[in-house]
N, C-alpha and C. Protein backbone atom coordinates (compact mmCIF):
# COMPACT_ATOMS: atom_id res chain seq x y z
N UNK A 1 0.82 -1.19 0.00
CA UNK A 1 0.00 0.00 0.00
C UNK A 1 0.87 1.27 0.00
N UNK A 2 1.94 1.35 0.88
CA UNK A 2 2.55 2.46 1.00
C UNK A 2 3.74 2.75 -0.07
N UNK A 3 4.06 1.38 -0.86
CA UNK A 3 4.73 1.45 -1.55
C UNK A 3 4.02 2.36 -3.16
N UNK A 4 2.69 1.43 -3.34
CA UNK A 4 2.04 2.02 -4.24
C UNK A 4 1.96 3.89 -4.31
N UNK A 5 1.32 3.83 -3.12
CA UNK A 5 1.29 5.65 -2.61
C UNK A 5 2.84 6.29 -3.00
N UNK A 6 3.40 5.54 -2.88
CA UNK A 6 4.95 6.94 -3.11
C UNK A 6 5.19 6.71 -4.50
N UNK A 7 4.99 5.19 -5.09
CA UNK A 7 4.94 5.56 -6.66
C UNK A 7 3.75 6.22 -7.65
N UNK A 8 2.72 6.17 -7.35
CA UNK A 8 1.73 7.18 -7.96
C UNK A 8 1.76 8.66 -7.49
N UNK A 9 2.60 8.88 -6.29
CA UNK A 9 2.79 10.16 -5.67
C UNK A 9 4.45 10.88 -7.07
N UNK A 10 5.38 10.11 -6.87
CA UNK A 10 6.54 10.26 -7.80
C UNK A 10 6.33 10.26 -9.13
N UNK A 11 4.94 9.62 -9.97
CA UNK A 11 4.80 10.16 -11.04
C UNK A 11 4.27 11.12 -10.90
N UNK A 12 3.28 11.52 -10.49
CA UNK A 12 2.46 13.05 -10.70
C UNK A 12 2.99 13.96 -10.23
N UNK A 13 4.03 13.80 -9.48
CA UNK A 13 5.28 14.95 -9.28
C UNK A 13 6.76 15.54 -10.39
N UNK A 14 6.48 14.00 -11.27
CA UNK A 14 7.83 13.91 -11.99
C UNK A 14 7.42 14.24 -13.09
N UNK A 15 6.16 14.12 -13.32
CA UNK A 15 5.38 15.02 -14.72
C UNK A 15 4.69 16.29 -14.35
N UNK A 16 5.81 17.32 -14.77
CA UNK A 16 6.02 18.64 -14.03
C UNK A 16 4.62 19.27 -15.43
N UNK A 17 4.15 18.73 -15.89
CA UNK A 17 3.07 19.67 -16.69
C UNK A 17 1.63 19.53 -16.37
N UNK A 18 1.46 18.20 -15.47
CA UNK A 18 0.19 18.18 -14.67
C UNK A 18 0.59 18.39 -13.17
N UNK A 19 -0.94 18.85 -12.33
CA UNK A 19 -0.91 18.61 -11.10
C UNK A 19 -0.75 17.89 -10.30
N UNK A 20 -0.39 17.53 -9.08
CA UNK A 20 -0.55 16.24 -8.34
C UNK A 20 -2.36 16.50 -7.70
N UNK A 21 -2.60 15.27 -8.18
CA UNK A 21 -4.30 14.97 -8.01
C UNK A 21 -4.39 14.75 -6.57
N UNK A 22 -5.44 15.70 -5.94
CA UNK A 22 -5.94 15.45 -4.73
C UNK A 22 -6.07 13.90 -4.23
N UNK A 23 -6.55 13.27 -5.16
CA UNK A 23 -6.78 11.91 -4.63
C UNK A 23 -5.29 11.00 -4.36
N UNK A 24 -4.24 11.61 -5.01
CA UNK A 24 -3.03 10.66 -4.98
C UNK A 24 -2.32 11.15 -3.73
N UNK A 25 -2.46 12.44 -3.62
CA UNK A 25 -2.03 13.36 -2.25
C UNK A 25 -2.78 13.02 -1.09
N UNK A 26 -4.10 12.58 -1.27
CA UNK A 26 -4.40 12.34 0.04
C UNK A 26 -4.48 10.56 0.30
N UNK A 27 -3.85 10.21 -0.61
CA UNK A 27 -3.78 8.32 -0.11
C UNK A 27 -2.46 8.38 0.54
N UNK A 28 -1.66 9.23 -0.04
CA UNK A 28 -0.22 9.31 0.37
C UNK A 28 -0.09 9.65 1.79
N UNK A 29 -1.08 10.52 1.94
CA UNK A 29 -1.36 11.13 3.35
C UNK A 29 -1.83 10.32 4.38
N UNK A 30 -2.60 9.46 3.59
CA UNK A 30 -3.41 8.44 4.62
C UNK A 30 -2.56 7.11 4.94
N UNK A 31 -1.23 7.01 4.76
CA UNK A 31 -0.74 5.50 4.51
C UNK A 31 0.58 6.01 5.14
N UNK A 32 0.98 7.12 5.11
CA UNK A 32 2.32 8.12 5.67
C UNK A 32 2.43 8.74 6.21
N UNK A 33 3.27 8.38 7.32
CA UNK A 33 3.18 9.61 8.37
C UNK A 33 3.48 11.47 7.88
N UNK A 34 3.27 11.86 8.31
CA UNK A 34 3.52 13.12 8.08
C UNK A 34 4.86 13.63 7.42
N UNK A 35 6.21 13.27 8.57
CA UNK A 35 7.32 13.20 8.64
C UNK A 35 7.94 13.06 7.24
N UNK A 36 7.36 11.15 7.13
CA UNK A 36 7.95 10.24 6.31
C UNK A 36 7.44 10.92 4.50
N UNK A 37 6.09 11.14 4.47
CA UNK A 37 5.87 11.96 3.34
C UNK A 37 6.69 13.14 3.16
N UNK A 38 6.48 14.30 3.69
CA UNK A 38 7.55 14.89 3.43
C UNK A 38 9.15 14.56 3.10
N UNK A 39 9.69 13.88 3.34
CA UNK A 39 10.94 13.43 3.58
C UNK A 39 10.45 12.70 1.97
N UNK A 40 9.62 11.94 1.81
CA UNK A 40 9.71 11.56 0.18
C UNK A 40 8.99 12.45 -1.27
N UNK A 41 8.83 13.08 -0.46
CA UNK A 41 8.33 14.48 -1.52
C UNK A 41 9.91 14.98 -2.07
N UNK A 42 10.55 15.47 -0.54
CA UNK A 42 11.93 16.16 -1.32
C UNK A 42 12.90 15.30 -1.86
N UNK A 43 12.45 14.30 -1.70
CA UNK A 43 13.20 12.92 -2.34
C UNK A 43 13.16 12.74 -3.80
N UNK A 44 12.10 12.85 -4.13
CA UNK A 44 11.24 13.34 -5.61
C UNK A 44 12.00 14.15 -6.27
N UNK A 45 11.67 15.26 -5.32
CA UNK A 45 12.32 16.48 -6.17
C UNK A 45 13.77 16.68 -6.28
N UNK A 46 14.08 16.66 -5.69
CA UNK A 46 15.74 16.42 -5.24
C UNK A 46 16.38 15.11 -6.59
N UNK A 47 15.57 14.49 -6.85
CA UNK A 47 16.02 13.65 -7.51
C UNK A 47 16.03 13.99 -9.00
N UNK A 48 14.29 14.30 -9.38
CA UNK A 48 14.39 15.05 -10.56
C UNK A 48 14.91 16.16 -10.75
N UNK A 49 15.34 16.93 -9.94
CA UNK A 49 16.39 18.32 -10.14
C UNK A 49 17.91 17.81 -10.27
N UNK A 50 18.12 16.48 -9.89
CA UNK A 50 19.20 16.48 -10.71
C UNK A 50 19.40 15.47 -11.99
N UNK A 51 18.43 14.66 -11.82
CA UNK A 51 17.91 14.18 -13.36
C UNK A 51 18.29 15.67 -14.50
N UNK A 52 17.32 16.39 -14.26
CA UNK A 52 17.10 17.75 -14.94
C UNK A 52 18.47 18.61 -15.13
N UNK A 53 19.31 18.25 -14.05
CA UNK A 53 20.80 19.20 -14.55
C UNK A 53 22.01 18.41 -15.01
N UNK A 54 21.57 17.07 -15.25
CA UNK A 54 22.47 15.61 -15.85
C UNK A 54 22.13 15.83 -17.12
N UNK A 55 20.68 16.56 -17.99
CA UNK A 55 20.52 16.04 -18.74
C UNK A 55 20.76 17.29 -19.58
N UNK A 56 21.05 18.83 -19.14
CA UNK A 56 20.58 20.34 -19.34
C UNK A 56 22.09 20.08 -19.44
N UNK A 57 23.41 19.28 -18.96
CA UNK A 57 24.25 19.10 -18.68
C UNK A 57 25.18 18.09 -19.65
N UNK A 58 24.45 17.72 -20.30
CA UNK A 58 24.64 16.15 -21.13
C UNK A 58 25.11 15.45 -20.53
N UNK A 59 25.31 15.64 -19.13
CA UNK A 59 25.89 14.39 -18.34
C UNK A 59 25.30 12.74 -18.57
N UNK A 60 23.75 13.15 -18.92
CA UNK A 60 23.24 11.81 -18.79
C UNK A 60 22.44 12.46 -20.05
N UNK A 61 21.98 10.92 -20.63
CA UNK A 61 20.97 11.71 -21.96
C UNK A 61 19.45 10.98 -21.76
N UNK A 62 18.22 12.24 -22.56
CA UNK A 62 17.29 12.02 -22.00
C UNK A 62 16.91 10.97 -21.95
């Protein structure tokens, strides 16, 4: 369950041209502590920001 929640949470975060859907935000919420969500939100992002400067970078290709 909680595994599901952080991967439907990490796509709708990692596809920066839609929103993250209330409904995926609040399963995430309901299955994760407070703490632990947060802590995988900036995990997300943190990750695709450097996806994003590997690739702005040619370090890595898309």
């Amino acid at each position: 369950m909680k595994d599901r929640a952080i991967l439907a949470l990490t796509e709708e975060v990692t596809l920066i041209s839609n929103r993250v859907k209330d409904e995926t935000y609040q399963q995430a919420a309901k299955v994760l502590e407070e703490k632990y969500l947060t802590q995988v939100i900036l995990a997300i992002i943190t990750i695709n920001d450097w996806n994003r400067i590997g690739i702005t970078t040619n370090l890595i290709s898309a």
